[in-house]
Protein backbone atom coordinates (compact mmCIF):
# COMPACT_ATOMS: atom_id res chain seq x y z
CA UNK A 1 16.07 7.12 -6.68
CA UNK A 2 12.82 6.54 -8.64
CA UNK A 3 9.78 7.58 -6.51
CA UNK A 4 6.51 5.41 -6.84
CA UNK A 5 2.74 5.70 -6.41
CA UNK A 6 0.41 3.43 -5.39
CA UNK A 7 -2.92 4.01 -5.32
CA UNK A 8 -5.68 1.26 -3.86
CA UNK A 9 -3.72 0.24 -0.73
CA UNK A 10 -5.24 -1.13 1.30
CA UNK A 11 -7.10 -3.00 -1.18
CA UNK A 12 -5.74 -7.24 -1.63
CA UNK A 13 -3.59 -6.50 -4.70
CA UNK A 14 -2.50 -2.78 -3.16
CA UNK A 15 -0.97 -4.01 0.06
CA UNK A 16 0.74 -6.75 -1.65
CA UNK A 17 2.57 -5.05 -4.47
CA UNK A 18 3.83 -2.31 -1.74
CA UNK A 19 5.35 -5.32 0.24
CA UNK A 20 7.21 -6.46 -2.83
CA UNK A 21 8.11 -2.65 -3.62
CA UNK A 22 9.61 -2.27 -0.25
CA UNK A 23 11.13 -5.96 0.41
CA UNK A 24 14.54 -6.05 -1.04
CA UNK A 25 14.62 -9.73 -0.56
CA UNK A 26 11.05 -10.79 -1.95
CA UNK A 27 11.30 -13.10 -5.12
CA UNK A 28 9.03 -10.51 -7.45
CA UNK A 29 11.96 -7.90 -6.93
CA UNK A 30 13.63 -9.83 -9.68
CA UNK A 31 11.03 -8.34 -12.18
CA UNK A 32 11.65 -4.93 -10.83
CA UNK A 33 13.45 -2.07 -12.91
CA UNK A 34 14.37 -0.25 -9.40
CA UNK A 35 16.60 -2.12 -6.68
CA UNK A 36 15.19 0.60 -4.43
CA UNK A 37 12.36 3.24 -4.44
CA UNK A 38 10.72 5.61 -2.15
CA UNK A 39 7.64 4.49 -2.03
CA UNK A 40 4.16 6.52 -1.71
CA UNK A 41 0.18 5.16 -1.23
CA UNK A 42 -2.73 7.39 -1.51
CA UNK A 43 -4.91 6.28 1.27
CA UNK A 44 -8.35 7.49 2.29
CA UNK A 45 -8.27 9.23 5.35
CA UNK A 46 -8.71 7.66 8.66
CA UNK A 47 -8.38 4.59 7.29
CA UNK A 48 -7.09 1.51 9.47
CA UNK A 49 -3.21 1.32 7.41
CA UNK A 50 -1.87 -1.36 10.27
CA UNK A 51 -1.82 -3.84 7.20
CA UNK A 52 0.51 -1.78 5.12
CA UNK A 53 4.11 -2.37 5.49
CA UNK A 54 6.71 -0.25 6.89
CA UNK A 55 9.04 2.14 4.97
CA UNK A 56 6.04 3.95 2.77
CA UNK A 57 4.90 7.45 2.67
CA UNK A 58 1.29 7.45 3.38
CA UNK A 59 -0.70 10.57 1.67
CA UNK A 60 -4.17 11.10 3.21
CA UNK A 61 -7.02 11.79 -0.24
CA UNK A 62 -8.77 9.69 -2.98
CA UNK A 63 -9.14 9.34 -6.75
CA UNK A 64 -11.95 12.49 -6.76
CA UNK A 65 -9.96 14.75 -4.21
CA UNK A 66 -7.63 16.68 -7.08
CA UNK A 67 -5.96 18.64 -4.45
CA UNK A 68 -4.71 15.56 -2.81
CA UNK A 69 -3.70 13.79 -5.74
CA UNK A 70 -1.66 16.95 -6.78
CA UNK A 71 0.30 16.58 -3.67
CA UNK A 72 0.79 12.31 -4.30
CA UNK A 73 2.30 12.78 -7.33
CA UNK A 74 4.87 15.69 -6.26
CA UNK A 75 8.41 14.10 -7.23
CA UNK A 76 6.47 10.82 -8.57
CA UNK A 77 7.81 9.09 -11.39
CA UNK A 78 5.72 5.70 -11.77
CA UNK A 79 2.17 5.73 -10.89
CA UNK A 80 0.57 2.06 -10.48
CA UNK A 81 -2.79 2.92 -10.46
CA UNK A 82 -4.82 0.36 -8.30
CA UNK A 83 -8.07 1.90 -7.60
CA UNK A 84 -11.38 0.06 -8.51
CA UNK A 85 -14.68 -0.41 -7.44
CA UNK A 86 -16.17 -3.96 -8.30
CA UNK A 87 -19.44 -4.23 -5.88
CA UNK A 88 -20.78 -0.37 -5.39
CA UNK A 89 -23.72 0.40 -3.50
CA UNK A 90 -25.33 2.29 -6.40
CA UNK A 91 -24.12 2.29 -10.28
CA UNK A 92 -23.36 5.57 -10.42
CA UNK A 93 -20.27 5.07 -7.83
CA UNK A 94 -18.47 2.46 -10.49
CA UNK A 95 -18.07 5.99 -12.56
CA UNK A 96 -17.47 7.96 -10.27
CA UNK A 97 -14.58 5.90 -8.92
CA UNK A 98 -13.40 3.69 -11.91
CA UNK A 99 -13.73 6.30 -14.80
CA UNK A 100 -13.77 9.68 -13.04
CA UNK A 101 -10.93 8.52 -10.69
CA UNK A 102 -8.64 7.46 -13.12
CA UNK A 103 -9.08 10.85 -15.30
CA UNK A 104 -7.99 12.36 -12.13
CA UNK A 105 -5.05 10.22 -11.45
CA UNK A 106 -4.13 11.03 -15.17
CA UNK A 107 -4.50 14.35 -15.42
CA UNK A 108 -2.32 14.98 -12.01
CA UNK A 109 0.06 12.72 -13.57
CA UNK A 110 0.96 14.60 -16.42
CA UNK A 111 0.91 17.81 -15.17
CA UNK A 112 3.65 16.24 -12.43
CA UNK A 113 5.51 15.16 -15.09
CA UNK A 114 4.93 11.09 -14.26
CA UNK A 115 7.18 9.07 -16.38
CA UNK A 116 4.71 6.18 -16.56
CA UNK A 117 1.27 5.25 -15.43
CA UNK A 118 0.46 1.32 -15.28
CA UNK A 119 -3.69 1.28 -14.95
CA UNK A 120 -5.03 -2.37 -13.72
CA UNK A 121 -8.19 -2.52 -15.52
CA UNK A 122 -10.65 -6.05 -15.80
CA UNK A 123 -11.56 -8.95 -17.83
CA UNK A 124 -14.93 -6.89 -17.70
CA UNK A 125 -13.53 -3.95 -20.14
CA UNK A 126 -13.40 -6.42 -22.74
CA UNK A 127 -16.73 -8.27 -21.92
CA UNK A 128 -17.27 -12.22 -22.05
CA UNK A 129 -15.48 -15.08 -24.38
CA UNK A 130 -12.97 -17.78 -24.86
CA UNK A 131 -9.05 -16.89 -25.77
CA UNK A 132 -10.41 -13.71 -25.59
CA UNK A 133 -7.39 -11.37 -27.16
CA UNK A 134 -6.61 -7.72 -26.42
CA UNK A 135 -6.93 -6.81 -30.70
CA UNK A 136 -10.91 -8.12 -30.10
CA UNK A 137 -13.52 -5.30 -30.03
CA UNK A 138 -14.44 -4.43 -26.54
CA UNK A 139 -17.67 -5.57 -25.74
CA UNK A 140 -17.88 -4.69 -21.69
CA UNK A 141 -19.81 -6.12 -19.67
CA UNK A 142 -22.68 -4.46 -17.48
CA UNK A 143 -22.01 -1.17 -15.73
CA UNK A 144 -18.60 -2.14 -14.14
CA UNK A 145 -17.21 -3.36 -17.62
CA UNK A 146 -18.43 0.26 -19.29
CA UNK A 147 -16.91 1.79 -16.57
CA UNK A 148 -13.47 0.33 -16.80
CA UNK A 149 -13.87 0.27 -20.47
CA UNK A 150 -14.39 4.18 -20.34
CA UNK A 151 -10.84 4.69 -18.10
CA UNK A 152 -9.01 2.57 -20.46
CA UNK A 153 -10.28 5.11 -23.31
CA UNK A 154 -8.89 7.86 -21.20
CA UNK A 155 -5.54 6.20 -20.79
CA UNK A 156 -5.47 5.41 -24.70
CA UNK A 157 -6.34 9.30 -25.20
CA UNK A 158 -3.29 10.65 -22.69
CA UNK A 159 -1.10 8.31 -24.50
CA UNK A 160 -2.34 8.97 -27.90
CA UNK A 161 -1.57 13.17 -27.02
CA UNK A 162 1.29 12.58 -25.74
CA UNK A 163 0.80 13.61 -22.43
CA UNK A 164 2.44 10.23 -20.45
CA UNK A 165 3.41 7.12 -21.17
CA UNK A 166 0.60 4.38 -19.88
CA UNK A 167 -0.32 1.09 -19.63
CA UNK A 168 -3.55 -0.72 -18.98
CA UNK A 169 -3.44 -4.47 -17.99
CA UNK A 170 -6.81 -6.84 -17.80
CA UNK A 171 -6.41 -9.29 -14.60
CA UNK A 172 -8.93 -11.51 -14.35
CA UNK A 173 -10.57 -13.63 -11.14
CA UNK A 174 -8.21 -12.71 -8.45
CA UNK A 175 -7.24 -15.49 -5.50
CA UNK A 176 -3.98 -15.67 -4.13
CA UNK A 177 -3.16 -15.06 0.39
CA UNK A 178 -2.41 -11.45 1.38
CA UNK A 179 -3.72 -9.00 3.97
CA UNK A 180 -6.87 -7.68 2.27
CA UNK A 181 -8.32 -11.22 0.91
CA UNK A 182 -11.96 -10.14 0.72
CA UNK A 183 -14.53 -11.54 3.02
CA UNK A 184 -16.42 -13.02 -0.42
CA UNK A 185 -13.21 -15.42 -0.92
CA UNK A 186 -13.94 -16.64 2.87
CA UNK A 187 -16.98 -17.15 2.00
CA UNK A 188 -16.37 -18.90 -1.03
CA UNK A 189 -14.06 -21.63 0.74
CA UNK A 190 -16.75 -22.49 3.41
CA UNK A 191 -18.85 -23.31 0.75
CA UNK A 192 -17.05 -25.87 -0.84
CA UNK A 193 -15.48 -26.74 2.30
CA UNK A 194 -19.06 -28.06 2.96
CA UNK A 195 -19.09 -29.82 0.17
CA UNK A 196 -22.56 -29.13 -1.34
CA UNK A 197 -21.50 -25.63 -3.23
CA UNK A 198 -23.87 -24.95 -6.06
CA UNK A 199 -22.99 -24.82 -9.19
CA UNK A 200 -24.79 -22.86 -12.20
CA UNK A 201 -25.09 -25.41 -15.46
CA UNK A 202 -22.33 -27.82 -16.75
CA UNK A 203 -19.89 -26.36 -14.20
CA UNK A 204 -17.07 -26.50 -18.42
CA UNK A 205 -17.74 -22.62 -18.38
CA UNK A 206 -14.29 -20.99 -18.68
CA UNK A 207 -12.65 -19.01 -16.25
CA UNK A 208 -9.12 -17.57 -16.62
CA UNK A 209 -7.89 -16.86 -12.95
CA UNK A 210 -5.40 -14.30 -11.86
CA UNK A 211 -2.77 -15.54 -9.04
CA UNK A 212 -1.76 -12.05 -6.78
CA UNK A 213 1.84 -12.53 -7.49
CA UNK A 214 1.38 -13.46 -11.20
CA UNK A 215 -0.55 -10.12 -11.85
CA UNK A 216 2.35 -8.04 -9.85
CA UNK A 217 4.99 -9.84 -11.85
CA UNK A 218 2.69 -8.42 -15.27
CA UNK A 219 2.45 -5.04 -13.60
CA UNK A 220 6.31 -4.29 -12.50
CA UNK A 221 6.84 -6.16 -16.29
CA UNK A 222 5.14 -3.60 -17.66
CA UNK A 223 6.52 -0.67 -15.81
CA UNK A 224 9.77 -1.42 -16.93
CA UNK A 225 9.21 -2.48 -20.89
CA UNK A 226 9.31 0.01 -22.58
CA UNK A 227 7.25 -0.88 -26.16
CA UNK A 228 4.90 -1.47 -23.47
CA UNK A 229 3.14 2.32 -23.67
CA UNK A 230 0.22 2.47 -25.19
CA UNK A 231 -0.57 -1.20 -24.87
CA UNK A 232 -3.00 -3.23 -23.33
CA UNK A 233 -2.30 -6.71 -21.85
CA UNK A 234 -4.39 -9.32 -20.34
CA UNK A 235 -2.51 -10.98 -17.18
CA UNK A 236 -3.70 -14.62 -15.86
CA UNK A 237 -2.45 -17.94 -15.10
CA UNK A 238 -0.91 -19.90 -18.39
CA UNK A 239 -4.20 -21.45 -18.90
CA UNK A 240 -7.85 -20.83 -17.87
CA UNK A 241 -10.18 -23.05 -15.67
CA UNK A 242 -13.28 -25.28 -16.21
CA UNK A 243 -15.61 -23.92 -13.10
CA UNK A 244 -16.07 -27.64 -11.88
CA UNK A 245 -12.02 -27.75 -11.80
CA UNK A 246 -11.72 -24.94 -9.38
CA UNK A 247 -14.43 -26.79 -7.04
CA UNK A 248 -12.70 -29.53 -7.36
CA UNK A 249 -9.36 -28.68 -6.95
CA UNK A 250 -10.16 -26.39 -3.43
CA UNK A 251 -12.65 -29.36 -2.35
CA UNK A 252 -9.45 -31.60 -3.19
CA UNK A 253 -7.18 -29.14 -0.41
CA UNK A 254 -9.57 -29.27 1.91
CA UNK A 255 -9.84 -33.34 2.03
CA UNK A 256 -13.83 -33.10 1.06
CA UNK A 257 -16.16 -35.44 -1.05
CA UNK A 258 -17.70 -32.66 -3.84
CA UNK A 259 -21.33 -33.16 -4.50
CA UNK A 260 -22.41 -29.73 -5.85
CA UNK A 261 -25.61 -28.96 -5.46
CA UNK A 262 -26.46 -28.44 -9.44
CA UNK A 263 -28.66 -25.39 -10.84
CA UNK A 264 -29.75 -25.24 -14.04
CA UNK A 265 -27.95 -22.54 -16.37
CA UNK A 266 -31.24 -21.09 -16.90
CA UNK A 267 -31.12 -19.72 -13.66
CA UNK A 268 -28.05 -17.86 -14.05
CA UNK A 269 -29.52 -16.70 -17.25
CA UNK A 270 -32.82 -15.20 -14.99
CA UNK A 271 -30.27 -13.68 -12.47
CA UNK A 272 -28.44 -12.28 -15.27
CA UNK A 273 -31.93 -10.47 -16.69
CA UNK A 274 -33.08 -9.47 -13.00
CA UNK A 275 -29.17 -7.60 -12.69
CA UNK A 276 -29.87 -6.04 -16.07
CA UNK A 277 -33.17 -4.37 -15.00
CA UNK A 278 -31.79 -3.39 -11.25
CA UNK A 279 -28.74 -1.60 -13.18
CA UNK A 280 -30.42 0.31 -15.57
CA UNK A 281 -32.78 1.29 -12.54
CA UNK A 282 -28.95 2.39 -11.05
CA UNK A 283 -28.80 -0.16 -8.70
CA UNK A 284 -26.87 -2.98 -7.89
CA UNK A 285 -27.19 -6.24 -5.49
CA UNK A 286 -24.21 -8.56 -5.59
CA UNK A 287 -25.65 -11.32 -5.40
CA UNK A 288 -27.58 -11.32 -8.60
CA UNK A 289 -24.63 -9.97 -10.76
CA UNK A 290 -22.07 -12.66 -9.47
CA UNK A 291 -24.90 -15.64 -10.03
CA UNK A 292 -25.77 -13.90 -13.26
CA UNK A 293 -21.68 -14.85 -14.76
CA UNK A 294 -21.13 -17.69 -13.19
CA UNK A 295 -22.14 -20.10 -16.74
CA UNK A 296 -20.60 -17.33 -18.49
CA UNK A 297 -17.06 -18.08 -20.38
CA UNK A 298 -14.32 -15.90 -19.28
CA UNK A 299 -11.04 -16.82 -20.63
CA UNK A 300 -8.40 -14.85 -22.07
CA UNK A 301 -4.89 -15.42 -23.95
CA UNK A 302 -2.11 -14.07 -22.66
CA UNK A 303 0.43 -14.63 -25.92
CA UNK A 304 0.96 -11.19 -26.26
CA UNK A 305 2.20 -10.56 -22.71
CA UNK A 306 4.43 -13.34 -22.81
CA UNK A 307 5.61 -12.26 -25.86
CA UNK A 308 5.95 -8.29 -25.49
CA UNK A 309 6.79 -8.00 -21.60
CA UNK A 310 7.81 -11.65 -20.91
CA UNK A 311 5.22 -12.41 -18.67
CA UNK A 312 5.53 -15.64 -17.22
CA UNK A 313 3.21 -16.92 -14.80
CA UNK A 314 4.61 -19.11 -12.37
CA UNK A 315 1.83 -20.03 -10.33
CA UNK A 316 -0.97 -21.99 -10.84
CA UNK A 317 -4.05 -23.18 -9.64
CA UNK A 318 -3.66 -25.16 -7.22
CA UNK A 319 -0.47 -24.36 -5.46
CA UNK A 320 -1.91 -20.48 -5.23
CA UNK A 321 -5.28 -21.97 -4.37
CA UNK A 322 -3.12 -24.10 -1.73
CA UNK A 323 -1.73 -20.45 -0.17
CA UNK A 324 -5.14 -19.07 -0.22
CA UNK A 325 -6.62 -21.73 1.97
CA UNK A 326 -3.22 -21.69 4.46
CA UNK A 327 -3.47 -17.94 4.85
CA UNK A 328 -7.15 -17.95 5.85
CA UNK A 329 -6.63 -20.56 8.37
CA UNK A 330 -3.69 -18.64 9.73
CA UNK A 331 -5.08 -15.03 9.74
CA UNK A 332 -8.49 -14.99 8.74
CA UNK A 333 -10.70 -17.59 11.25
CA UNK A 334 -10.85 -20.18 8.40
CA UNK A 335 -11.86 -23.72 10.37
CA UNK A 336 -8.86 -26.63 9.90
């Protein structure tokens, strides 16, 4: 019986790719290579794991505790490496837990003998663009992109020596229901529940959006391809999003008039300079970085996983925007 790691439970994507893993009779088993597993998650200690479903080994450590990854991987044959840091408190934690922690994670790998490690990188790696395509120069963007950019070099490296057989996919904005949707989507909702949210320029900036169970389909595809190693992928939805179509199409669920409140893409531009400045000063405030994208194209094209893995995304805006919204109501406090 194969044995598989997870590690970033009990992150959103985490929790819900060890409930497919363990649920013989959930849809995304059909992409699977392994009818059944024993399943493993490397979970910080003391951590509330109430979320996580039943069946799964849980082994107390983190991505810069070597000792306990040594003892994660004992017996493992498939890593899915999950771990990521998007919104640190300081810049110097993105390193420390994006590129540091997945040099760990690969060097305990391969001296375990891991079969295959699948590494869930971000848009950011590559930078910003339209159709952008995995054979383009990286050009990452800010701190977080260098640091993902960096473990993707590492995973390249291991492959290129020989050492294990890896592969790095690029999800992109991820939305989708699950134990572990982040407070920021809540947050998002209410604001275009309201109706008034703002909106930086034209709102026709691109955005290529990543549904949960369309990225787990890409990652247990690309565990089980084998032409896969060595690869990079970018996962999304079959086609990416005007900004003003995602308002529209959440203010649409919720039954609301949308009259965005309009900022000129100037201002994103002066957000964008102030995160520049508080970065290089090794800091980091959310808020600015988030503002500073959002006129920004990001939009990839996702030929080559349909092509190489057959990767075929079966969920799209609206109906996984639809699930969002219905699980957040249901678990999460979201007003009807």
């Amino acid at each position: 019986m194969n044995t598989t790691l997870v590690t970033g439970a009990p992150g959103w994507l985490g929790t819900r790719l060890l409930e497919v893993l363990v649920d013989k009779n959930d849809p995304l088993q059909r992409f699977s290579m392994h009818a059944e597993r024993r399943v493993k998650a490397l979970v910080l200690p003391n951590i509330d794991t109430s979320s996580l479903p039943k069946g799964i080994e849980l082994v107390p450590g983190n991505v810069l505790d070597k000792a306990s990854l040594a003892k994660a991987m004992d017996g493992v044959e498939t890593v899915f490496h999950l771990v990521g840091l998007i919104h640190p408190k300081k810049i110097q934690q993105l390193f420390d837990i994006n590129t540091t922690g997945t040099l760990n994670v690969l060097e305990a790998a391969a001296a375990a003998g891991v079969k295959r490690v699948v590494m869930i990188s971000s848009n950011s790696a590559a930078g910003l663009g339209k159709a952008m395509k995995e054979s383009d120069p990286p050009k990452p963007y800010m701190a977080y992109g260098r640091s993902k950019r960096q473990a993707e070099e590492h995973v390249l490296r291991f492959v290129k020596e020989g050492k294990l057989e890896a592969v790095i996919l690029r999800p992109c904005w991820f939305y989708g229901p699950g134990n572990g949707q982040p407070e920021r989507q809540l947050r998002f909702f209410r604001m275009i529940q309201k109706g008034n949210p703002i909106l930086f320029g034209s709102g026709k900036s691109l955005r290529s959006m990543s549904y949960l169970d369309n990225t787990i389909q890409g990652i247990l595809l690309a565990e089980k391809t084998p032409q896969a190693n060595g690869q990079i992928y970018w996962i999304a939805d079959g086609k990416p999003y005007e900004t003003i179509e995602i308002y529209r199409t959440i203010a649409r669920l919720f039954g609301v008039e949308l009259k965005p409140r309009k900022i000129p893409g100037l201002a994103s531009f002066i957000c964008r300079i102030v995160d520049h400045i508080q970065q290089a000063l090794g800091l980091y405030i959310t808020e600015f970085h988030v503002a500073g994208e959002m006129d920004r194209d990001i939009a990839c094209d996702i030929s080559k996983a349909q092509r190489e893995l057959g990767y075929k995304p079966e969920v799209e805006l609206e109906e996984g925007m639809r699930r969002s919204i219905q699980w957040a109501r249901e678990k999460q406090g979201l007003e009807i």
